[in-house]
N, C-alpha and C. Protein backbone atom coordinates (compact mmCIF):
# COMPACT_ATOMS: atom_id res chain seq x y z
N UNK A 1 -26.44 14.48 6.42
CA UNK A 1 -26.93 14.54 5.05
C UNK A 1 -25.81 14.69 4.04
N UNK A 2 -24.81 15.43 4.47
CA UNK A 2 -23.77 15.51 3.30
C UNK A 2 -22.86 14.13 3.05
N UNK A 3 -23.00 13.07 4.24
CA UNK A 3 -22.81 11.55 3.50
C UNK A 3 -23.51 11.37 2.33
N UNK A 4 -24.83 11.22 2.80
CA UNK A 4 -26.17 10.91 1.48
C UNK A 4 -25.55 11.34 0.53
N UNK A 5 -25.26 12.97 0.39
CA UNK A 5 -25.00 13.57 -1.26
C UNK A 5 -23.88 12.59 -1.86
N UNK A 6 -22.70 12.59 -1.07
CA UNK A 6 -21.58 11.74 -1.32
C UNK A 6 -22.10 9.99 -1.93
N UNK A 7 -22.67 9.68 -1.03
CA UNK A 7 -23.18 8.52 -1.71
C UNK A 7 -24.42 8.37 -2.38
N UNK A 8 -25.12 9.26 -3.02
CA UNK A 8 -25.84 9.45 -4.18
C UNK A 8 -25.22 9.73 -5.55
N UNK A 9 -23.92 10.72 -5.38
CA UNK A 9 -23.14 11.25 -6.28
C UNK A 9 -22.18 10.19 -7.12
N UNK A 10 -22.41 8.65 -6.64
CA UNK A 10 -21.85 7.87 -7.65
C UNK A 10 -22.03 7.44 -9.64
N UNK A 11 -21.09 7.23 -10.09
CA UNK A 11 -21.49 7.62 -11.33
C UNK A 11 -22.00 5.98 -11.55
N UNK A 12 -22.25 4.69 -10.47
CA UNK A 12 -22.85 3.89 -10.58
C UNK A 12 -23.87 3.95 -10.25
N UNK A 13 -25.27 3.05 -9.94
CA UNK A 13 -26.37 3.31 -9.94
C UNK A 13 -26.50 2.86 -8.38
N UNK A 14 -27.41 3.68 -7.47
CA UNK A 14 -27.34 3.41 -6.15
C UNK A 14 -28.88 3.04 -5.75
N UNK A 15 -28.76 1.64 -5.52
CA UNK A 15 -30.43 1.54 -5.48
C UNK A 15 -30.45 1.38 -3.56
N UNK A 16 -31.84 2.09 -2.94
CA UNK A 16 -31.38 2.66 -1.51
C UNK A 16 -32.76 1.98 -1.42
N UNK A 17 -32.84 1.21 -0.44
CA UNK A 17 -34.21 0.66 0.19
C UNK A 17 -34.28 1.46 1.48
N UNK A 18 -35.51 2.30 1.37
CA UNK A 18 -36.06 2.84 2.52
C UNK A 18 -36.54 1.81 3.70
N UNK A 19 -36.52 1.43 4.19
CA UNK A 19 -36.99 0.74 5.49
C UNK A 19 -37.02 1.39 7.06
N UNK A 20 -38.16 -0.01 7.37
CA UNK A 20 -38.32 0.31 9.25
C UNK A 20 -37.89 -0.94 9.81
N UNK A 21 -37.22 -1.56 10.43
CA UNK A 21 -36.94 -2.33 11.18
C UNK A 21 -37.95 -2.91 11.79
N UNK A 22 -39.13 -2.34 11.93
CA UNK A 22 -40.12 -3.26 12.96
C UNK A 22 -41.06 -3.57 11.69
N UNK A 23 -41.17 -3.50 10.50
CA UNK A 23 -41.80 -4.05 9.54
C UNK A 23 -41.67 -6.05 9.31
N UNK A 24 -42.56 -6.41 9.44
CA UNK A 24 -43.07 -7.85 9.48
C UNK A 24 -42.20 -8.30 8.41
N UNK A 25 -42.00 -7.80 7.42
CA UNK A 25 -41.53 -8.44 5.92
C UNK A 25 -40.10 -8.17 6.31
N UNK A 26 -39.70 -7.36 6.77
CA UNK A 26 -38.08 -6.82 6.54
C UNK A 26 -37.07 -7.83 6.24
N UNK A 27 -37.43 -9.19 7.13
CA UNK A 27 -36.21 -10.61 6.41
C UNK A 27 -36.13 -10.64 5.72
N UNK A 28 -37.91 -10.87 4.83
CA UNK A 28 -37.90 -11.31 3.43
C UNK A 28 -36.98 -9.90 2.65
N UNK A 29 -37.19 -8.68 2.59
CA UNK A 29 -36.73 -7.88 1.84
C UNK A 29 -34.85 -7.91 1.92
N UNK A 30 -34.46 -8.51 3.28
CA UNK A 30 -32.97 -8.30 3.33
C UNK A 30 -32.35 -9.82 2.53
N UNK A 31 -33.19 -11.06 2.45
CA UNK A 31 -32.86 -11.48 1.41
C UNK A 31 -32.81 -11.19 -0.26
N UNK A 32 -34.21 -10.47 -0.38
CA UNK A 32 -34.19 -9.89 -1.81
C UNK A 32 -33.25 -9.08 -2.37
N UNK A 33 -32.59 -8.52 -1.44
CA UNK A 33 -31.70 -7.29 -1.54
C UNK A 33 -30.25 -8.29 -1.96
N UNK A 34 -30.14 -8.69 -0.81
CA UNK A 34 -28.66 -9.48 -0.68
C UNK A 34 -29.07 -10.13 -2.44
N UNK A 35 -30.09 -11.40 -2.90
CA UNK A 35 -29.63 -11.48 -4.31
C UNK A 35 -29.82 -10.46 -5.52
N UNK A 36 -30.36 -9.35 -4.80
CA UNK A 36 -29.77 -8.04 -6.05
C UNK A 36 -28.65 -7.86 -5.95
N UNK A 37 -27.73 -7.53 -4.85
CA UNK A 37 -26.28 -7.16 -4.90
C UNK A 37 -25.87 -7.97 -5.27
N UNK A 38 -26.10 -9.71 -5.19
CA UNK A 38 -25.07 -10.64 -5.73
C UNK A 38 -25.14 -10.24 -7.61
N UNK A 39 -26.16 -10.27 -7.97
CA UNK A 39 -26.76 -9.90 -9.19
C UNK A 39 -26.12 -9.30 -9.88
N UNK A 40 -25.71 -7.97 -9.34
CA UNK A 40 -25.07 -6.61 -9.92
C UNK A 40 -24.05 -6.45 -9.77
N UNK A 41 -22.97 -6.79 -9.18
CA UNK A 41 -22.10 -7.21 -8.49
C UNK A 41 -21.79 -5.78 -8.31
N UNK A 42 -20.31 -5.75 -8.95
CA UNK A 42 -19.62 -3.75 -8.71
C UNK A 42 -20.45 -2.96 -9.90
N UNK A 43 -21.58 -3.26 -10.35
CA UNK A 43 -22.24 -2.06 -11.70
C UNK A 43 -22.99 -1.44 -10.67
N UNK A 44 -23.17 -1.86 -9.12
CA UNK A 44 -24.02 -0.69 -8.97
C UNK A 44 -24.19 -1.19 -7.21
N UNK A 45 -24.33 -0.24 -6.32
CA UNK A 45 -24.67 -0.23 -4.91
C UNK A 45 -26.08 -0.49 -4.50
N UNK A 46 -25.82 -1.36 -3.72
CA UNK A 46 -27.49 -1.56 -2.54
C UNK A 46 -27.38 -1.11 -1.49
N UNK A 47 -28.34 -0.51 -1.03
CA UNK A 47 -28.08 -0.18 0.30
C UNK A 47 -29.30 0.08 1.24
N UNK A 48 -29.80 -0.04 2.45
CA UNK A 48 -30.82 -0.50 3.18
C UNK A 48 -30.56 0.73 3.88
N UNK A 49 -31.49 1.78 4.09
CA UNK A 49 -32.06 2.80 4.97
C UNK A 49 -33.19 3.04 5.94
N UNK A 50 -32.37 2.50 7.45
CA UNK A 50 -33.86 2.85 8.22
C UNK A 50 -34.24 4.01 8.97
N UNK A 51 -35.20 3.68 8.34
CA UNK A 51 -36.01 5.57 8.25
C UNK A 51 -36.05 5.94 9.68
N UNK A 52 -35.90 5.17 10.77
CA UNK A 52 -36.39 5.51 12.28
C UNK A 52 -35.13 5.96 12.70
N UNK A 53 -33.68 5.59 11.96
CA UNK A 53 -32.28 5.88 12.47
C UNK A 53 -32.02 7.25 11.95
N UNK A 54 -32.68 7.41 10.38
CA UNK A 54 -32.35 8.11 9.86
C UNK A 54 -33.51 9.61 9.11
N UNK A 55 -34.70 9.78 10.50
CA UNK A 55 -35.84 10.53 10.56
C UNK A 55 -35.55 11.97 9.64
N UNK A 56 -34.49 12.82 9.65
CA UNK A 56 -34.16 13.94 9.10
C UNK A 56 -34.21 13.35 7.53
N UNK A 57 -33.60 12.30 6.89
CA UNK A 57 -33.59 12.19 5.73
C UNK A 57 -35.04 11.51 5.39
N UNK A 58 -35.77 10.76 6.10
CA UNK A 58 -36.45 10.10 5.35
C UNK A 58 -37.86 11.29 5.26
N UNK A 59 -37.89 12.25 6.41
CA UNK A 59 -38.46 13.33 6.41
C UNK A 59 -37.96 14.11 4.73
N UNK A 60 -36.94 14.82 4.48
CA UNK A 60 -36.42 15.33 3.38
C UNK A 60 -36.71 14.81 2.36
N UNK A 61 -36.45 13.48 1.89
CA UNK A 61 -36.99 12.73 0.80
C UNK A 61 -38.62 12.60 0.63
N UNK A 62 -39.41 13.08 1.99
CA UNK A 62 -40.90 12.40 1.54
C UNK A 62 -41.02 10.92 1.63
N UNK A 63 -40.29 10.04 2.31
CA UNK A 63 -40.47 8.84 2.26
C UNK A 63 -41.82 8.63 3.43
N UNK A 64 -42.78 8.06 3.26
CA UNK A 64 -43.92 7.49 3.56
C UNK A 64 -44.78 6.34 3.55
N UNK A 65 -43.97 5.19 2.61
CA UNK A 65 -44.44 4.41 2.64
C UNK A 65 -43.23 3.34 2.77
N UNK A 66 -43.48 1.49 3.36
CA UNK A 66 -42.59 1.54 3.10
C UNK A 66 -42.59 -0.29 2.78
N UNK A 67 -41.64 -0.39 2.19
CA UNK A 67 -40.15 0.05 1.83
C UNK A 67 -40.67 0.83 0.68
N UNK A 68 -39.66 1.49 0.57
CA UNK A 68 -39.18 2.65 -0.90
C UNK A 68 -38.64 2.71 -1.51
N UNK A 69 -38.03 2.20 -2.60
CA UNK A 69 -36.69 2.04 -3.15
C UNK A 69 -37.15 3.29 -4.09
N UNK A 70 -35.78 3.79 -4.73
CA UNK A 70 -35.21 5.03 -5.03
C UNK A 70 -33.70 4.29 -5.70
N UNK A 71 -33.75 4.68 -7.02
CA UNK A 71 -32.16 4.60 -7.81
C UNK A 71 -31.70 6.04 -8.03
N UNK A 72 -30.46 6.08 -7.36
CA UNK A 72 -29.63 7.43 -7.71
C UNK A 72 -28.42 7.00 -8.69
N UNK A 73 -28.47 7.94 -9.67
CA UNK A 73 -27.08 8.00 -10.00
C UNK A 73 -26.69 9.11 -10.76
N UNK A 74 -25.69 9.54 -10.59
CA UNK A 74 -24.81 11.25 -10.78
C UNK A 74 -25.54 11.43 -9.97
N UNK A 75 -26.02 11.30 -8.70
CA UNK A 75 -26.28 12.06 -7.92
C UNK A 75 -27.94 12.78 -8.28
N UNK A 76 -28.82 11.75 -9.03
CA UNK A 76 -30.26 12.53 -9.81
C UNK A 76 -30.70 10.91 -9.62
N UNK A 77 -31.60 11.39 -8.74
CA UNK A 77 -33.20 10.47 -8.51
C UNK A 77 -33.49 9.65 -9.97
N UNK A 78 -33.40 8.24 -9.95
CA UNK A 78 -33.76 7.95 -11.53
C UNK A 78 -34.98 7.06 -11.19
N UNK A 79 -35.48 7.18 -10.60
CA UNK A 79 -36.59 6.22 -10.34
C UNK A 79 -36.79 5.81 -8.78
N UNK A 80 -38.39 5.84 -8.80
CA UNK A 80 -38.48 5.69 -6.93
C UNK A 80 -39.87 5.37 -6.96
N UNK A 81 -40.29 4.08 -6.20
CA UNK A 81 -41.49 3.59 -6.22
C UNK A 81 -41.67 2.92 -4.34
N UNK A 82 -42.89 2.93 -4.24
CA UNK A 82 -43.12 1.94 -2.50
C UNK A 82 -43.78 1.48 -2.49
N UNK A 83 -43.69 0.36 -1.84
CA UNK A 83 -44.31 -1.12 -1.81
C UNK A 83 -42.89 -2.20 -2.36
N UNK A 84 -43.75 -3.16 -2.26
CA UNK A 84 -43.23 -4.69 -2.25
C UNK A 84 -42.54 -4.53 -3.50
N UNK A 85 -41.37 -5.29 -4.15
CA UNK A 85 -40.72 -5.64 -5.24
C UNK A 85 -39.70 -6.71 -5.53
N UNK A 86 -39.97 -7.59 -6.17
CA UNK A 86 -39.46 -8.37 -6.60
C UNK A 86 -37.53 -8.45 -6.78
N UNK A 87 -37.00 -9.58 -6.08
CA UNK A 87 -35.55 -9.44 -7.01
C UNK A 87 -35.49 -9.31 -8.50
N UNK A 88 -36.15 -9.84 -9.19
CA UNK A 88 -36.20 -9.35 -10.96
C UNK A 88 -36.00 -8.43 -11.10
N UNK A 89 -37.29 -7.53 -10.60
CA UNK A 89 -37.44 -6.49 -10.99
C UNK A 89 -36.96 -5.38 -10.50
N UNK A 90 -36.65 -5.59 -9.35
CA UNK A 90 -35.31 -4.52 -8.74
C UNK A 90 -33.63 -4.50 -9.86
N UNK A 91 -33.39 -5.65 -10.42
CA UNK A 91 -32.32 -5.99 -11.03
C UNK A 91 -32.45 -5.61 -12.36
N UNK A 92 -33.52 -5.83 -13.07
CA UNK A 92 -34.01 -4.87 -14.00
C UNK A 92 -33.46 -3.10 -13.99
N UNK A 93 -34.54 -2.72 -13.28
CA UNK A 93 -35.06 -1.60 -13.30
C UNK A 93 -33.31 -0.79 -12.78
N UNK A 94 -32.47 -1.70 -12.77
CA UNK A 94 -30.99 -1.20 -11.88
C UNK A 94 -30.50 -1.00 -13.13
N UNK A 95 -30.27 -2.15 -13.81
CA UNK A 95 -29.66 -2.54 -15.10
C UNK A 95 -29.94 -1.86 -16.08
N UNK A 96 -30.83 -0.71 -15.87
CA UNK A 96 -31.30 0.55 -17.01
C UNK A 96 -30.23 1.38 -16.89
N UNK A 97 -29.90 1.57 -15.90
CA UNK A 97 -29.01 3.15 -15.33
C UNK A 97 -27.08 2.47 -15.34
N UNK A 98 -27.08 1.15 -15.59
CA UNK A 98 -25.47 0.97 -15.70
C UNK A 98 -24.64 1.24 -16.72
């Protein structure tokens, strides 16, 4: 967990997709992701979390549904929703916090 803090604590915006690996959609979402990072380029981190590798955190956070995305930055939760989402609107909702 004291990685997590470290990489929450960026003063860029860290958008963290909760995931499971055995989820049906997961391709589609690792493409959506890949053109958010192209998107954002260095204003801000993507990063893919699976909850089955990583049970202690996704326990801690309350993650339950999934995927989950969650934007951190300074290290403070700026937004966190689950279910399906769009590249737009992931790139959006990033582009508030840069």
């Amino acid at each position: 967990m004291a990685k997590f803090g470290e990489l929450i604590s960026s003063d860029i915006p860290v958008l963290i997709d909760f995931y499971a690996e055995w989820e049906d959609n997961s391709n589609d979402f690792h493409s959506i992701l890949r053109d958010v990072a192209a998107a954002l380029g260095d204003k801000a981190k993507v990063i893919k979390i699976d909850i089955e590798k990583n049970e202690v955190l996704a326990n801690a956070l309350r993650i339950k549904g999934n995927p989950t995305f969650i934007i951190y930055k300074d290290g403070e939760m700026k937004w966190r929703q689950s279910g399906d989402q769009d590249a737009n609107t992931l790139i959006s909702l990033v582009q508030q916090y840069v």
